[in-house]
Protein backbone atom coordinates (compact mmCIF):
# COMPACT_ATOMS: atom_id res chain seq x y z
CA UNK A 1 112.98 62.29 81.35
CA UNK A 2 115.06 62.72 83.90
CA UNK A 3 115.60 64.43 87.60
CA UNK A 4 118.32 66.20 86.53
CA UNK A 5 116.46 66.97 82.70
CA UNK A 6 113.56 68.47 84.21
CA UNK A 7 115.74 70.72 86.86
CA UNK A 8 117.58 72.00 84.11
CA UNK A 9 114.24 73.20 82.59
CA UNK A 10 113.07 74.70 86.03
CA UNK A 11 116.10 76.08 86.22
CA UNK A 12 115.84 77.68 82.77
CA UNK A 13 112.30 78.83 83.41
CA UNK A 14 112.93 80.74 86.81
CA UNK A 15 115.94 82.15 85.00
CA UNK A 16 113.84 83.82 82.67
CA UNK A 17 111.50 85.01 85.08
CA UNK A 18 114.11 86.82 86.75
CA UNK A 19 115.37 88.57 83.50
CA UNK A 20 112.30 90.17 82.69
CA UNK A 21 113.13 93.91 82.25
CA UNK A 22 111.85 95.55 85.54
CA UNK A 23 110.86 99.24 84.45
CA UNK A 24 109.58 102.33 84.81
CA UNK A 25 106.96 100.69 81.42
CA UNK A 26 104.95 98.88 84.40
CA UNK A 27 103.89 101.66 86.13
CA UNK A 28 102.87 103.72 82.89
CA UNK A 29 100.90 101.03 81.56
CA UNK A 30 99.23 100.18 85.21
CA UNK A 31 98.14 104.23 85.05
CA UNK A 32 96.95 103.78 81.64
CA UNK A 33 94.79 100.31 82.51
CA UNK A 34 93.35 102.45 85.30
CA UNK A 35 92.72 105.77 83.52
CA UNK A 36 90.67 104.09 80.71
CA UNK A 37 89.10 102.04 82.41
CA UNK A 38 88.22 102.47 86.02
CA UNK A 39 88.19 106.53 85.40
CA UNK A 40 87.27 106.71 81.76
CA UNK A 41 84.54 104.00 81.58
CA UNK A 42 86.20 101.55 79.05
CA UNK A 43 87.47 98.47 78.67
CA UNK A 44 90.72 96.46 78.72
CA UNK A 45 90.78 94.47 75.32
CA UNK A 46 93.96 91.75 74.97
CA UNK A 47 94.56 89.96 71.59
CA UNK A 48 97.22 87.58 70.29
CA UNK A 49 97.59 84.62 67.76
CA UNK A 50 98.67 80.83 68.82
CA UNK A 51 99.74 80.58 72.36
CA UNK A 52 100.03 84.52 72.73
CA UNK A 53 96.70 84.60 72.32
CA UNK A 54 96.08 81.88 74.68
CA UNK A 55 97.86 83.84 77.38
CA UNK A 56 96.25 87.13 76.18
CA UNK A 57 92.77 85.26 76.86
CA UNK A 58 93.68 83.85 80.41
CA UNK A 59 95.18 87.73 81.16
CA UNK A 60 91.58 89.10 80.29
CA UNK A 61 89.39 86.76 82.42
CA UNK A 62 91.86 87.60 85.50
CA UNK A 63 91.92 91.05 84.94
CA UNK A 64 87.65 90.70 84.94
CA UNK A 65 87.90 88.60 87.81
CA UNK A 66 90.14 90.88 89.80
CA UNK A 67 87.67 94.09 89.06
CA UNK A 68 88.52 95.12 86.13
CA UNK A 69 86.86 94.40 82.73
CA UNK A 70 88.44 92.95 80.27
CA UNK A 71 87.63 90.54 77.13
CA UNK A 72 89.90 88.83 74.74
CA UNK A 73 89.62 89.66 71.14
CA UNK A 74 90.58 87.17 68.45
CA UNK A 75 92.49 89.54 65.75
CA UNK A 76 91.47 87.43 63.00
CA UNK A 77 87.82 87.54 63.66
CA UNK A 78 88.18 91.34 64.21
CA UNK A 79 88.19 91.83 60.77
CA UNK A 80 85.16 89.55 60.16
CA UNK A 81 83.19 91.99 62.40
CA UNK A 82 84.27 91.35 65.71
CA UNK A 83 86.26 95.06 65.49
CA UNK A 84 82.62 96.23 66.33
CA UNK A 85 82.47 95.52 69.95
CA UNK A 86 85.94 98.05 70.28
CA UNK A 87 84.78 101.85 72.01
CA UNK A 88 86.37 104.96 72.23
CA UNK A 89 87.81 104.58 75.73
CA UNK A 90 88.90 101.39 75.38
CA UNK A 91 92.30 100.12 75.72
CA UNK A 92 94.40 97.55 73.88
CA UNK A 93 96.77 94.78 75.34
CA UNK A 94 98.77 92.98 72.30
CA UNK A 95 100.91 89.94 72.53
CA UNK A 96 103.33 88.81 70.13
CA UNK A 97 107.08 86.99 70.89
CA UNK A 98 108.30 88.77 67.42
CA UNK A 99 106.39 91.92 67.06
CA UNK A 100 105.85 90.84 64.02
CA UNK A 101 102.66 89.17 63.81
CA UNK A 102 101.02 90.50 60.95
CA UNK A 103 97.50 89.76 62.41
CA UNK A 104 98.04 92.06 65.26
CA UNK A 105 99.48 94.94 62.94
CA UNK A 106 96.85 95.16 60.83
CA UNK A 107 94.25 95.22 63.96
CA UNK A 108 96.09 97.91 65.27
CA UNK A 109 95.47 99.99 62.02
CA UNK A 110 91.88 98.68 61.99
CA UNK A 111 91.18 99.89 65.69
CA UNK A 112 92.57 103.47 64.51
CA UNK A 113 90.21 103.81 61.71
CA UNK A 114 87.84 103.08 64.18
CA UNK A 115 89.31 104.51 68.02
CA UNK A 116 91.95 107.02 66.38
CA UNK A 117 93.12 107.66 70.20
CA UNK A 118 93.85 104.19 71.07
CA UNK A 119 96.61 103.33 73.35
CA UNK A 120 97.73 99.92 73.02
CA UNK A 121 100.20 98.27 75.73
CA UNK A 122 102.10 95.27 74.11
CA UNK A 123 104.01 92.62 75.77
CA UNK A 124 107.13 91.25 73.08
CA UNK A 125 110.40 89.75 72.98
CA UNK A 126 111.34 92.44 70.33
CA UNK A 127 111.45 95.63 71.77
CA UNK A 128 112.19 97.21 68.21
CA UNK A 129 109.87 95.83 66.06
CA UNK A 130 106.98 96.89 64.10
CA UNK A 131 104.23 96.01 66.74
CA UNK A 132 106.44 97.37 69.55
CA UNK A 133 106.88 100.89 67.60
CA UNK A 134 102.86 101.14 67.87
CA UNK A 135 103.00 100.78 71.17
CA UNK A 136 102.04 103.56 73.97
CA UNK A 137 104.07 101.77 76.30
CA UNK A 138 106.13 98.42 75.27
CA UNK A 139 107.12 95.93 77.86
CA UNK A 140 109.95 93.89 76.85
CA UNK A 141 109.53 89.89 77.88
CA UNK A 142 113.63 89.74 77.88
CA UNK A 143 113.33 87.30 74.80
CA UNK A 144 114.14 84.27 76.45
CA UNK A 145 115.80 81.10 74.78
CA UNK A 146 112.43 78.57 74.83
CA UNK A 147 113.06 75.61 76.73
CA UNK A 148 111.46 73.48 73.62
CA UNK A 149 114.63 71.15 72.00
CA UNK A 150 113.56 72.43 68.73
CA UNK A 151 113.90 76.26 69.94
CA UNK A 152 110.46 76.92 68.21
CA UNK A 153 107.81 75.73 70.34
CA UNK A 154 106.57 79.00 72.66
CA UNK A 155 107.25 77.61 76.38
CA UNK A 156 109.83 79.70 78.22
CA UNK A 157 108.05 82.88 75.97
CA UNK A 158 104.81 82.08 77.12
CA UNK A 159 105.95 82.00 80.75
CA UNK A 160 107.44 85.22 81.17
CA UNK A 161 104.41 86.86 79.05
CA UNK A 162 101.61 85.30 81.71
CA UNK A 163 104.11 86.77 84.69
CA UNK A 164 103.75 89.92 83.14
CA UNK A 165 100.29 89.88 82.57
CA UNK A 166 100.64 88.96 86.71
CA UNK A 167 102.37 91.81 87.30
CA UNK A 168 99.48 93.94 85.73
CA UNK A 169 96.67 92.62 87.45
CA UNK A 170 98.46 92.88 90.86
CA UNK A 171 99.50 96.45 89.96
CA UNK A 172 96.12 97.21 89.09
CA UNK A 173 94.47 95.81 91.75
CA UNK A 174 96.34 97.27 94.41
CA UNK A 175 95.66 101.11 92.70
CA UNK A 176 91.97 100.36 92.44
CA UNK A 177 92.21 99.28 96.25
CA UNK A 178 90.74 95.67 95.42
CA UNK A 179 88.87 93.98 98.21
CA UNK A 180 88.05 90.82 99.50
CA UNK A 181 84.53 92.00 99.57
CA UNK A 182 84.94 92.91 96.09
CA UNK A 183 86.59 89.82 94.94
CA UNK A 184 83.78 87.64 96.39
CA UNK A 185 81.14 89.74 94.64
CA UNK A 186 82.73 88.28 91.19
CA UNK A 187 82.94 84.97 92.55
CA UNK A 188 79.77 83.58 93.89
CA UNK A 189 80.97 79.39 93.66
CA UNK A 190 83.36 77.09 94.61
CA UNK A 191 86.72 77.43 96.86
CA UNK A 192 87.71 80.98 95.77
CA UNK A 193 84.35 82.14 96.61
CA UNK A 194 84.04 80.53 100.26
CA UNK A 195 87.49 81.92 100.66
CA UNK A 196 86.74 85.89 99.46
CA UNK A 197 84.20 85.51 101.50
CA UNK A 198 84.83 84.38 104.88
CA UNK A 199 87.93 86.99 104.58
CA UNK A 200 85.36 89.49 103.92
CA UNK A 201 83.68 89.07 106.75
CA UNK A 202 86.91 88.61 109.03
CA UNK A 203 88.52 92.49 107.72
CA UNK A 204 84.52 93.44 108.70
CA UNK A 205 85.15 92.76 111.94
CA UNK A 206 88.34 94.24 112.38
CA UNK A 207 87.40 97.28 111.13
């Protein structure tokens, strides 16, 4: 490949990074994260199938790593029994390019039989489809062209969905007042945790 090939993708990427939607849908679905959650006692729950789910996994384990808790939940094996571990005050993150991921719609009428109250935040490319039209709040991904030849393989999609994701934890960190004293609580090894903590200690003794 060349220079000027793998620019073009770069290019292509940051492109669709910029394009993502910025709306008022980030703040409402920050407040809801934080509501359930930090005020309510639940749990953030993200789900997805293929490579959304892959991204909806690496969103939880930041989210639980940043102070709020948060496991991934394969929709499949939510209707093996899995569903079980779901609670009242939960709350649901879905991911799916299409909206149309027939997995994910049938969990989300499987979590109302169990939660009817459920709020469920989804991150799409299709702001109008089925999934989307379940949503309490919908952020759009700007359905990006994916940088894959073919125009199948999710690249560019999966991109913009783990920037959102970003753009959740940051939001909800920053209205849950997240520390470096808290962050090094949650990490107890390697660089991050030497890090956390050494900055703890610094904003101790500024205070």
């Amino acid at each position: 490949m060349t220079n000027e090939a793998i620019a073009s993708i770069l290019q292509q990427e940051a492109e669709a990074v910029l394009n993502i939607p910025v709306t008022e849908s980030y703040e409402k679905a920050v407040t809801l994260i934080v509501k359930q959650v930090h005020e309510c006692q639940g749990r953030l729950i993200t789900s997805g199938m293929g490579k959304a789910g892959q991204i909806a996994m690496n969103i939880a384990t930041t989210f639980s790593s940043t102070g709020t808790p948060a496991y991934f939940l394969h929709p499949s094996e939510a209707q093996h029994g899995d569903l079980g571990i779901v609670r009242e005050n939960d709350i649901m993150l879905l991911i799916s390019n299409s909206g149309k991921t027939r997995e994910l719609l049938e969990l989300v009428q499987l979590t109302r039989g169990l939660a009817p109250d459920m709020k469920f935040i989804v991150i799409t490319g299709n702001p109008g489809s089925p999934l989307a039209n379940e949503a309490t709040v919908c952020l759009s991904t700007g359905s990006p062209k994916e940088v894959c030849p073919l125009g199948l393989t999710p690249t560019t999609s999966t991109t913009v969905m783990t920037v959102i994701g970003d753009i959740l934890v940051v939001g909800t960190m920053k209205r849950i007042r997240f520390t470096n004293a808290d962050y090094a609580k949650r990490h107890h090894g390697g660089y991050l945790g030497s890090k956390s903590r050494e900055q703890s200690k610094s904003e101790d003794k500024i205070s």
